[in-house]
C-alpha atoms as a PDB file:
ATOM      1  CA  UNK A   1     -16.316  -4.284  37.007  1.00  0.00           C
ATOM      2  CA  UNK A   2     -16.979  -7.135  34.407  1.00  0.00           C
ATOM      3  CA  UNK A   3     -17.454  -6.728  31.199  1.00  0.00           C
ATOM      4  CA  UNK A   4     -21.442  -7.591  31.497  1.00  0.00           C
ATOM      5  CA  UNK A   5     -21.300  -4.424  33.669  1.00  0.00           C
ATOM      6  CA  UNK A   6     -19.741  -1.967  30.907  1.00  0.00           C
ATOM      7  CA  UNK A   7     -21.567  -3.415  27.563  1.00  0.00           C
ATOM      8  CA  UNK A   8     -23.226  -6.828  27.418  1.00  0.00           C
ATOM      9  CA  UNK A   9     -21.003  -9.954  27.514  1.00  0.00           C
ATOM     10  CA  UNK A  10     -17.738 -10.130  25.535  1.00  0.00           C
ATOM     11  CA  UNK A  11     -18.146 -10.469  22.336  1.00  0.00           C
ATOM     12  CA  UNK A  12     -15.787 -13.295  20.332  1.00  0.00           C
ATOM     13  CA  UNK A  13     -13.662 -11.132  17.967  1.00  0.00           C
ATOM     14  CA  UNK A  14     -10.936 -12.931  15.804  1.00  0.00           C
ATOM     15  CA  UNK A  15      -7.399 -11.522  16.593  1.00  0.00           C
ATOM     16  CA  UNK A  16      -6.331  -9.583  13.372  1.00  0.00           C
ATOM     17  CA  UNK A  17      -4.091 -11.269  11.407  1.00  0.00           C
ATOM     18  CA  UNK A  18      -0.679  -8.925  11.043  1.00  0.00           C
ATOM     19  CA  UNK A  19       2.120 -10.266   8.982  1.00  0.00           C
ATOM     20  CA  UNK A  20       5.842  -8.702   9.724  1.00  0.00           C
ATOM     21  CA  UNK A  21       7.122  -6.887   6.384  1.00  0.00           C
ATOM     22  CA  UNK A  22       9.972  -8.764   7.008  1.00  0.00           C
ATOM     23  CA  UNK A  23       8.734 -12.139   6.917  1.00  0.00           C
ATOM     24  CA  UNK A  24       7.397 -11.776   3.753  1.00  0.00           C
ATOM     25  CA  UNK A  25      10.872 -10.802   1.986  1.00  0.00           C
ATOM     26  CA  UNK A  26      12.642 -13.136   4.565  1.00  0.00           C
ATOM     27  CA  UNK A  27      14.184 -10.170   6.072  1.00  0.00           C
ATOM     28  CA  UNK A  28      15.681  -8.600   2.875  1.00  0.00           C
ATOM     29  CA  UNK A  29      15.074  -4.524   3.247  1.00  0.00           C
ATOM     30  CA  UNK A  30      16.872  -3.952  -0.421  1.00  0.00           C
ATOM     31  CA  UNK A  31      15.589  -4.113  -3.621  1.00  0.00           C
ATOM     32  CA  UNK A  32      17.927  -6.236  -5.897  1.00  0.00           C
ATOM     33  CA  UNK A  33      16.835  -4.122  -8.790  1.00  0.00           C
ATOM     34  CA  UNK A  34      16.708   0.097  -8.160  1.00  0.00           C
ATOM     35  CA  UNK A  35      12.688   0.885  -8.666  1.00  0.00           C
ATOM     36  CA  UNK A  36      11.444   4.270  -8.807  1.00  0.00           C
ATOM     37  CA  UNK A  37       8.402   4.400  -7.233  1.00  0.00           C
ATOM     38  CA  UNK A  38       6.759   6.225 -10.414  1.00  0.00           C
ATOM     39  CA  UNK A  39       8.715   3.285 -12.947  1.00  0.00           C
ATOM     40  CA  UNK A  40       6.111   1.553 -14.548  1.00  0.00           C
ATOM     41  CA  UNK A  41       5.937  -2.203 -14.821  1.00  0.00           C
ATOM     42  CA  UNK A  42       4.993  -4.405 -17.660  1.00  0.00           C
ATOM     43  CA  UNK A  43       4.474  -8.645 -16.717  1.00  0.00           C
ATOM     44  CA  UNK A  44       6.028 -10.464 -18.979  1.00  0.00           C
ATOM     45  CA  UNK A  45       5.273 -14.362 -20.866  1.00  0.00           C
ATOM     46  CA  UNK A  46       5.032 -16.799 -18.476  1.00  0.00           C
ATOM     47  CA  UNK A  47       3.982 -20.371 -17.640  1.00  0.00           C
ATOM     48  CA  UNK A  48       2.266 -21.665 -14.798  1.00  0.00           C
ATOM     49  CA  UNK A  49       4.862 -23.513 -13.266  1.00  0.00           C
ATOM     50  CA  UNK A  50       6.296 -20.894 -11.935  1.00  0.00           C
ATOM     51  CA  UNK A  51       3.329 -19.452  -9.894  1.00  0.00           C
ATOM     52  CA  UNK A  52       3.333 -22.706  -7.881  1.00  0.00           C
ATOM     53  CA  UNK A  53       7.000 -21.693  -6.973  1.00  0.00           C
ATOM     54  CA  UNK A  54       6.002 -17.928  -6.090  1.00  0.00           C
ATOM     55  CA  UNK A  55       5.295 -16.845  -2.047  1.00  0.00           C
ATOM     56  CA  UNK A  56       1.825 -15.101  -1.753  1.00  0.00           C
ATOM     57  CA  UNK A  57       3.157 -12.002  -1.502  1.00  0.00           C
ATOM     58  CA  UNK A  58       4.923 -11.959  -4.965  1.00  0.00           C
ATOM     59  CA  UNK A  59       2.229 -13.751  -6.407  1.00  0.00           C
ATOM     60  CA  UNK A  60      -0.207 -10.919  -5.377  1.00  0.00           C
ATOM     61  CA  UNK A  61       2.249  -8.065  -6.567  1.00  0.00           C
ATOM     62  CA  UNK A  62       2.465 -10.085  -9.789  1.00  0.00           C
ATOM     63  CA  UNK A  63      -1.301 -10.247 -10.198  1.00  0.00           C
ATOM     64  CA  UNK A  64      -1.654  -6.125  -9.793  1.00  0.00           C
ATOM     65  CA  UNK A  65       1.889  -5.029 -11.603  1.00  0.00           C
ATOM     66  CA  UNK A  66       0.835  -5.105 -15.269  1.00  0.00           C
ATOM     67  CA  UNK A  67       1.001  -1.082 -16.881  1.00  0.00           C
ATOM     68  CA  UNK A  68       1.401   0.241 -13.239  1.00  0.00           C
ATOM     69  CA  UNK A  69       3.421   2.135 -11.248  1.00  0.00           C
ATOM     70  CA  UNK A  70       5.472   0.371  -8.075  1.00  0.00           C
ATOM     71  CA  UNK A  71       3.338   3.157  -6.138  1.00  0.00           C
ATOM     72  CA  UNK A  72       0.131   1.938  -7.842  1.00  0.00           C
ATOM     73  CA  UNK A  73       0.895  -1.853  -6.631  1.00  0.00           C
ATOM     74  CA  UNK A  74       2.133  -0.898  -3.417  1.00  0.00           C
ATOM     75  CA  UNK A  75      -1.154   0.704  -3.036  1.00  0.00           C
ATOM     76  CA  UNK A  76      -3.650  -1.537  -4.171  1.00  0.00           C
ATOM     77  CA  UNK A  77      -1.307  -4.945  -2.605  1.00  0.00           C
ATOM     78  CA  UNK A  78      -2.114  -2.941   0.699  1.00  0.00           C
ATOM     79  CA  UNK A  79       1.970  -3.923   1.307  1.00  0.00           C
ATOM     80  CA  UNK A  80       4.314  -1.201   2.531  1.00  0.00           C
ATOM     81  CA  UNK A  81       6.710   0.347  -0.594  1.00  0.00           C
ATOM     82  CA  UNK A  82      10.176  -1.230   0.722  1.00  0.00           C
ATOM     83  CA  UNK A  83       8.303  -4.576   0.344  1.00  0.00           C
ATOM     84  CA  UNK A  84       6.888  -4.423  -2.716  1.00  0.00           C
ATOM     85  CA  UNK A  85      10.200  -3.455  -4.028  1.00  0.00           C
ATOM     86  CA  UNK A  86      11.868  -6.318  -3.289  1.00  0.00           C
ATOM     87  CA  UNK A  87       9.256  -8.821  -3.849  1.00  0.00           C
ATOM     88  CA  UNK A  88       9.509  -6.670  -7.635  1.00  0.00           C
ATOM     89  CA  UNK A  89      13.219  -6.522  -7.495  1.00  0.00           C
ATOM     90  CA  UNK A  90      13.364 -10.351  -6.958  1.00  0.00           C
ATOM     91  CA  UNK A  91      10.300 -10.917  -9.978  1.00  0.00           C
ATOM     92  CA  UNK A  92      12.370  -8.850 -12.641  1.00  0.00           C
ATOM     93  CA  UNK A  93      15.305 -10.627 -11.695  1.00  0.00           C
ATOM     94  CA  UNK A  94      13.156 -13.893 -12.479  1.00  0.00           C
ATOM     95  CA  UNK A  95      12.346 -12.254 -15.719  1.00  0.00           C
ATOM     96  CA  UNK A  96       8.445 -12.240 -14.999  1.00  0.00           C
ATOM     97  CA  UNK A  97       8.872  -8.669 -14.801  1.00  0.00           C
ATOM     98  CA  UNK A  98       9.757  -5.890 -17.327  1.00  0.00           C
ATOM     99  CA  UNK A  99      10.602  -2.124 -15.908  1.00  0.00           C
ATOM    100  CA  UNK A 100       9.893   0.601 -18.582  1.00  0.00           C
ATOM    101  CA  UNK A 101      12.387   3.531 -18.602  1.00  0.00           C
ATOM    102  CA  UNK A 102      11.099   6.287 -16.432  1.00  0.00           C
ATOM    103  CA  UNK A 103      12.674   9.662 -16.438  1.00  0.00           C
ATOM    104  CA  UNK A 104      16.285  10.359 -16.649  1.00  0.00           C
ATOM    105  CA  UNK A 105      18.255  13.409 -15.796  1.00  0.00           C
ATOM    106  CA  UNK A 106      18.487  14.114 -19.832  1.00  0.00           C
ATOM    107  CA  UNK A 107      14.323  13.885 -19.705  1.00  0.00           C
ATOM    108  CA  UNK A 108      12.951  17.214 -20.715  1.00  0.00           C
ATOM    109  CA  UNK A 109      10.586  19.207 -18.058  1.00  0.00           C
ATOM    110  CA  UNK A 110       7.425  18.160 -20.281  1.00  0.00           C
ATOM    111  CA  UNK A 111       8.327  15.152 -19.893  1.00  0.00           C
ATOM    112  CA  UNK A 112       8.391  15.277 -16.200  1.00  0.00           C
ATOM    113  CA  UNK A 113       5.514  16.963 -15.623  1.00  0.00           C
ATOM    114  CA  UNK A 114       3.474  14.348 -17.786  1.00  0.00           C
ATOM    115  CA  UNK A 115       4.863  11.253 -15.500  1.00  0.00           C
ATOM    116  CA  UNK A 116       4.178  13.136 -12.640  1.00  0.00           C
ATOM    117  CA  UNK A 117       0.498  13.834 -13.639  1.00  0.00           C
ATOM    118  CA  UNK A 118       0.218  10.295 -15.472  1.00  0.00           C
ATOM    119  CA  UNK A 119       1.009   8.626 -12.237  1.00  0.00           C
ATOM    120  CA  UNK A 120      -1.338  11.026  -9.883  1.00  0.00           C
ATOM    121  CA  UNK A 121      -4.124  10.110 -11.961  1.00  0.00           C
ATOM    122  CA  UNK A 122      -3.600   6.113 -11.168  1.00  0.00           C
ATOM    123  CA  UNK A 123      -3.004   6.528  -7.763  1.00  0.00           C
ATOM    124  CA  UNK A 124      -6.702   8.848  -7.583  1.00  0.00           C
ATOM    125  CA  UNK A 125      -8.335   6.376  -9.431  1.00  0.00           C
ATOM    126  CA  UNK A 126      -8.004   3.442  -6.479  1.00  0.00           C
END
């Protein structure tokens, strides 16, 4: 059977492009930095220069990071968690990257609760 028998003739499709995970920390599985997935992330002052030095991948988790979660960018980079930690882990280290304080075991059960809802509501609204 040919494939004019089961549908028409083959159509062209363009392979999908998959990237490893691990080609795009260059095999690194750890985070430099320890990142909650609910910490939030704040970009810091930088200047252009350094962009051109950047791989794509960091460049696009530095593009989505500002007052989000590492969830949130994980999400919306479309990049599994584990990488998007250490592409962050390595862009704090850089200092282009500021983590805000997140809860602590001292953190009161408000204050839990609230994270927990603030960061529920940014992953629902992607």
């Amino acid at each position: 059977m040919t494939p004019e028998d089961v549908g028409g003739p083959e159509e062209t499709v363009a392979p999908a492009r998959f990237v490893r995970p691990y080609t795009i920390t260059a095999g690194r599985t750890k985070a430099a930095v320890d990142l909650p997935m609910e910490a939030t992330l704040r970009l810091q002052p930088r200047d252009a220069s350094v962009d051109a030095e950047l791989g794509v991948g960091a460049l696009r988790v530095l593009e989505l990071c500002d007052q989000r979660s590492v969830a949130e960018v994980s999400a919306l980079a479309h990049m599994p968690i584990g990488v998007v930690r250490v592409l962050l882990g390595d862009l704090v280290q850089q200092g282009l990257v500021r983590v805000q304080a997140t809860i602590t075991e001292s953190s009161s059960k408000d204050e839990r609760i609230e994270l927990i809802e603030r960061t529920l509501r940014g992953l629902r609204s992607y």
